[in-house]
N, C-alpha and C. Protein backbone atom coordinates (compact mmCIF):
# COMPACT_ATOMS: atom_id res chain seq x y z
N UNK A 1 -45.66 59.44 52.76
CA UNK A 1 -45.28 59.06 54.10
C UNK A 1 -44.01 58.21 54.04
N UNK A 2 -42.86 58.44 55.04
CA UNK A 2 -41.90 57.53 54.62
C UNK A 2 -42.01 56.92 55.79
N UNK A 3 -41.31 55.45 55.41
CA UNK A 3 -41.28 54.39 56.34
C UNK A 3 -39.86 54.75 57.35
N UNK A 4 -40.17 54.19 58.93
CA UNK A 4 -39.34 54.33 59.78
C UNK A 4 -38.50 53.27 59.51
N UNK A 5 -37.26 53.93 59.87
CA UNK A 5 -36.27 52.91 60.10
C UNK A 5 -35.86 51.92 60.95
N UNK A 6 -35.70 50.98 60.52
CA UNK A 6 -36.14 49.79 61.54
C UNK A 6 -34.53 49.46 62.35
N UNK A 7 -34.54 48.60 62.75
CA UNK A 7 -33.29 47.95 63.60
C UNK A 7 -32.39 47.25 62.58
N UNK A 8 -31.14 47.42 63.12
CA UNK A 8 -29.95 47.17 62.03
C UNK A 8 -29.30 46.60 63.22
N UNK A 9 -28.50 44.92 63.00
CA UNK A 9 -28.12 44.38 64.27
C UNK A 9 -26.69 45.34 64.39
N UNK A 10 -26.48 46.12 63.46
CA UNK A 10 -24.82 47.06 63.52
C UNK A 10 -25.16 48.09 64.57
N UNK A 11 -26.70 48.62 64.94
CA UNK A 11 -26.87 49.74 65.74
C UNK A 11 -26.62 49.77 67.44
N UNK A 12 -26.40 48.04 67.41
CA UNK A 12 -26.61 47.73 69.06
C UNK A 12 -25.20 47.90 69.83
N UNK A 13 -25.13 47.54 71.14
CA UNK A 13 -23.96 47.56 71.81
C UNK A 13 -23.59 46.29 71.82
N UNK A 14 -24.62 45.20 71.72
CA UNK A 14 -24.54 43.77 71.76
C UNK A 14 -24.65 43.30 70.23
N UNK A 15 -23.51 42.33 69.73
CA UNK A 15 -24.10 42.18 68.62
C UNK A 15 -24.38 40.85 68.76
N UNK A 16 -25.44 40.14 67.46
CA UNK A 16 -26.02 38.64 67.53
C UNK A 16 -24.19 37.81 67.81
N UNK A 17 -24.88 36.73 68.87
CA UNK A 17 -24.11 36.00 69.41
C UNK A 17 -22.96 36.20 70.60
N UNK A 18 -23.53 37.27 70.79
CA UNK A 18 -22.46 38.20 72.80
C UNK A 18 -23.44 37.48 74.04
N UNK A 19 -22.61 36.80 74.39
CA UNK A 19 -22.95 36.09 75.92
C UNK A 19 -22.62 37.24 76.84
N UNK A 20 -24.16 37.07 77.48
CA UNK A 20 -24.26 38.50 78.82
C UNK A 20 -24.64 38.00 79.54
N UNK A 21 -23.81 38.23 81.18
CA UNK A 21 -24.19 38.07 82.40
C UNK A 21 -25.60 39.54 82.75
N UNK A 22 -26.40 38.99 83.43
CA UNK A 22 -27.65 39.68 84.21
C UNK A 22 -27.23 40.14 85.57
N UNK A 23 -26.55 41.69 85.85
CA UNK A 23 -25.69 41.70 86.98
C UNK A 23 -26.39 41.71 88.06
N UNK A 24 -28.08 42.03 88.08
CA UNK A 24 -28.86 41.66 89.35
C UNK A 24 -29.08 40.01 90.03
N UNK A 25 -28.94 39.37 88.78
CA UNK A 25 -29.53 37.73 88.99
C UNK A 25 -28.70 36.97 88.72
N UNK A 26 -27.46 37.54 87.88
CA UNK A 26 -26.30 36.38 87.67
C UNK A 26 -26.70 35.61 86.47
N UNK A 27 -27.89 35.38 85.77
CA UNK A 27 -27.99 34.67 84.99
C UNK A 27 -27.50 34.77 83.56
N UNK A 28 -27.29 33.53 82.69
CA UNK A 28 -26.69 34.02 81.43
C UNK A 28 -27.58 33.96 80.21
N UNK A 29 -26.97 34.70 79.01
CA UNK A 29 -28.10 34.86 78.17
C UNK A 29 -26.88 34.77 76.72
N UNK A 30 -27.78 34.70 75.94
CA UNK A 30 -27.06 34.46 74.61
C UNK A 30 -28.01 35.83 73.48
N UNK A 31 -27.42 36.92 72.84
CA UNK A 31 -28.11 37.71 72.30
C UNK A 31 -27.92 37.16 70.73
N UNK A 32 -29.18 37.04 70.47
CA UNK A 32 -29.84 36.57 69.31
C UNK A 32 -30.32 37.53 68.00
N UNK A 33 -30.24 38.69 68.22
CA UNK A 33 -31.02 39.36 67.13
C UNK A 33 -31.31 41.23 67.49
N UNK A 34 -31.42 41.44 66.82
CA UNK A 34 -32.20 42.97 67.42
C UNK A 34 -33.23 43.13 66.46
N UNK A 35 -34.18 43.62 67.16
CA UNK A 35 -35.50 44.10 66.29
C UNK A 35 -36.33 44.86 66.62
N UNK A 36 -37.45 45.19 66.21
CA UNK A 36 -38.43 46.14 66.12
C UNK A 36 -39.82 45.50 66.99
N UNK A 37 -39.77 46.09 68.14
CA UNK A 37 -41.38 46.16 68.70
C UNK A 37 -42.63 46.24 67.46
N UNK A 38 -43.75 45.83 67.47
CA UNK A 38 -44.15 45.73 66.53
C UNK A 38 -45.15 47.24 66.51
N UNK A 39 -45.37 47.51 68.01
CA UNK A 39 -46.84 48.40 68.46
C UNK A 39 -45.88 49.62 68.57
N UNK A 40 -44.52 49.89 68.41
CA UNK A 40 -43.67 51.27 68.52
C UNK A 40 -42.92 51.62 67.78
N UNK A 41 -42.00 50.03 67.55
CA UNK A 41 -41.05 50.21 66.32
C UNK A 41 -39.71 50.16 66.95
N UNK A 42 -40.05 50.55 68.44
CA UNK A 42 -39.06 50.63 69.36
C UNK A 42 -37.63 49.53 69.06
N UNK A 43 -36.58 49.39 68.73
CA UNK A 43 -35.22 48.73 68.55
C UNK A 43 -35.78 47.59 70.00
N UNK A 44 -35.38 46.57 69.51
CA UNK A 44 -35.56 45.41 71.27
C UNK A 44 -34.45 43.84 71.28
N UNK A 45 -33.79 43.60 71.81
CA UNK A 45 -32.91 42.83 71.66
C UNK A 45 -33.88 41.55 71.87
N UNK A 46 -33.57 40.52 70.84
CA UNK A 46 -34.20 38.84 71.71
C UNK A 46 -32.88 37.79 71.71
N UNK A 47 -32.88 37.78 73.10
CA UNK A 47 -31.98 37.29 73.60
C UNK A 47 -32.76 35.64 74.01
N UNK A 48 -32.00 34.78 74.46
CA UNK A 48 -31.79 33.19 74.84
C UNK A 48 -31.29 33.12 76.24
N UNK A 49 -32.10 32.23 77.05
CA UNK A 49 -31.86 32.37 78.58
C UNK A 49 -30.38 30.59 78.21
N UNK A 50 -29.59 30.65 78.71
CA UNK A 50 -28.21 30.02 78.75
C UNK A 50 -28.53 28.71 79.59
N UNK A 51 -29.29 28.62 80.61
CA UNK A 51 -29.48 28.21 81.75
C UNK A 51 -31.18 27.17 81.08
N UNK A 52 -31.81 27.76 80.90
CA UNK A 52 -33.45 27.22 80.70
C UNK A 52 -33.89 27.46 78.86
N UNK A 53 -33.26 27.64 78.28
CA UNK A 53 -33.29 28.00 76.47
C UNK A 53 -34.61 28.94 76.32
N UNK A 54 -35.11 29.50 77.58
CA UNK A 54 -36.33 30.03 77.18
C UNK A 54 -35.92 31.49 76.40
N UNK A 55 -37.02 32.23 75.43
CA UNK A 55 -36.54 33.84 74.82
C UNK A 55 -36.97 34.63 75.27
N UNK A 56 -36.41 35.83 75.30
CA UNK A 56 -37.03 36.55 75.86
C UNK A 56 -37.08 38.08 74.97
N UNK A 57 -37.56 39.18 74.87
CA UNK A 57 -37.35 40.51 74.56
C UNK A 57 -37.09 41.44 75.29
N UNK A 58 -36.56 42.43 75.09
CA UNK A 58 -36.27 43.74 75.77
C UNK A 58 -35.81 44.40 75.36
N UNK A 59 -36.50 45.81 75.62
CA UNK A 59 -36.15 47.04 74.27
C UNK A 59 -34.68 47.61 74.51
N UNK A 60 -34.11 47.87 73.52
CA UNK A 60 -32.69 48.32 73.44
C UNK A 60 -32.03 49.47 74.38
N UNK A 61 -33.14 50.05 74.54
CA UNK A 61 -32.59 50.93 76.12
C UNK A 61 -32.55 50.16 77.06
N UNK A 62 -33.13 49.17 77.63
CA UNK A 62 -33.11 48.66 78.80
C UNK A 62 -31.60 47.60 78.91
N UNK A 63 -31.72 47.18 77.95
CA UNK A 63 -30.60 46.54 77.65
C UNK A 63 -29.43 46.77 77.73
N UNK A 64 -29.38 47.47 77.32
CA UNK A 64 -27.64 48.70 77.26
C UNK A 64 -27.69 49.70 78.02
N UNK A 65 -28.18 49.61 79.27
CA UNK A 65 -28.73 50.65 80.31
C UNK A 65 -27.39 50.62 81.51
N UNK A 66 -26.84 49.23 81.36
CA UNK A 66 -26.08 48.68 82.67
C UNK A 66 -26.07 47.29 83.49
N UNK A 67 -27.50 46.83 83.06
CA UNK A 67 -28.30 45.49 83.48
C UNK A 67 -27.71 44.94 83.36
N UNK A 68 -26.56 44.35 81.98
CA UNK A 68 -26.09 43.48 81.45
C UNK A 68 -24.55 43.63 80.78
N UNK A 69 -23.64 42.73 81.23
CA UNK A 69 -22.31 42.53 81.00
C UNK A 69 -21.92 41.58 79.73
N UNK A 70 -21.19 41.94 79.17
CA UNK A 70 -20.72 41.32 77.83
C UNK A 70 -19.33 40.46 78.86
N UNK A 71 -19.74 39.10 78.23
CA UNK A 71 -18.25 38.25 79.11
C UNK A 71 -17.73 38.30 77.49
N UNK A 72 -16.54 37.96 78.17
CA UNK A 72 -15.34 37.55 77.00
C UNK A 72 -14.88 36.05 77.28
N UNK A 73 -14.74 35.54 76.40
CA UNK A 73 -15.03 33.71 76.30
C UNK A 73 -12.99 33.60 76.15
């Protein structure tokens, strides 16, 4: 059986440390990592709320769907 391939932070559109605006809510986020759902395997970004330091997850499609804007500093 071979093992799936997991998340490589090179595979994302965001890489660790891209500040993204939330274009529904305005809010900002700091992307932290990419990784692996544990129950799919699914690729999932964990990002840092800018505003409240809370973390959060969300799988790599949702992410790079449109939701979210890369600012330039």
């Amino acid at each position: 059986m071979t093992k799936p391939k997991l998340a490589n932070p090179d595979d994302g559109l965001f890489k660790p440390g891209t500040k993204l605006r939330h274009l529904k809510t305005g809010g900002f986020y700091k992307v932290l990592l990419l990784a692996n759902i544990e129950a799919t395997l699914e690729p999932a970004y964990v990002y840092e709320s800018m505003q409240s330091q809370d973390f959060w997850i969300r799988p790599k499609s949702e992410m790079e769907d449109g939701r979210f804007e890369a600012l330039t500093e």
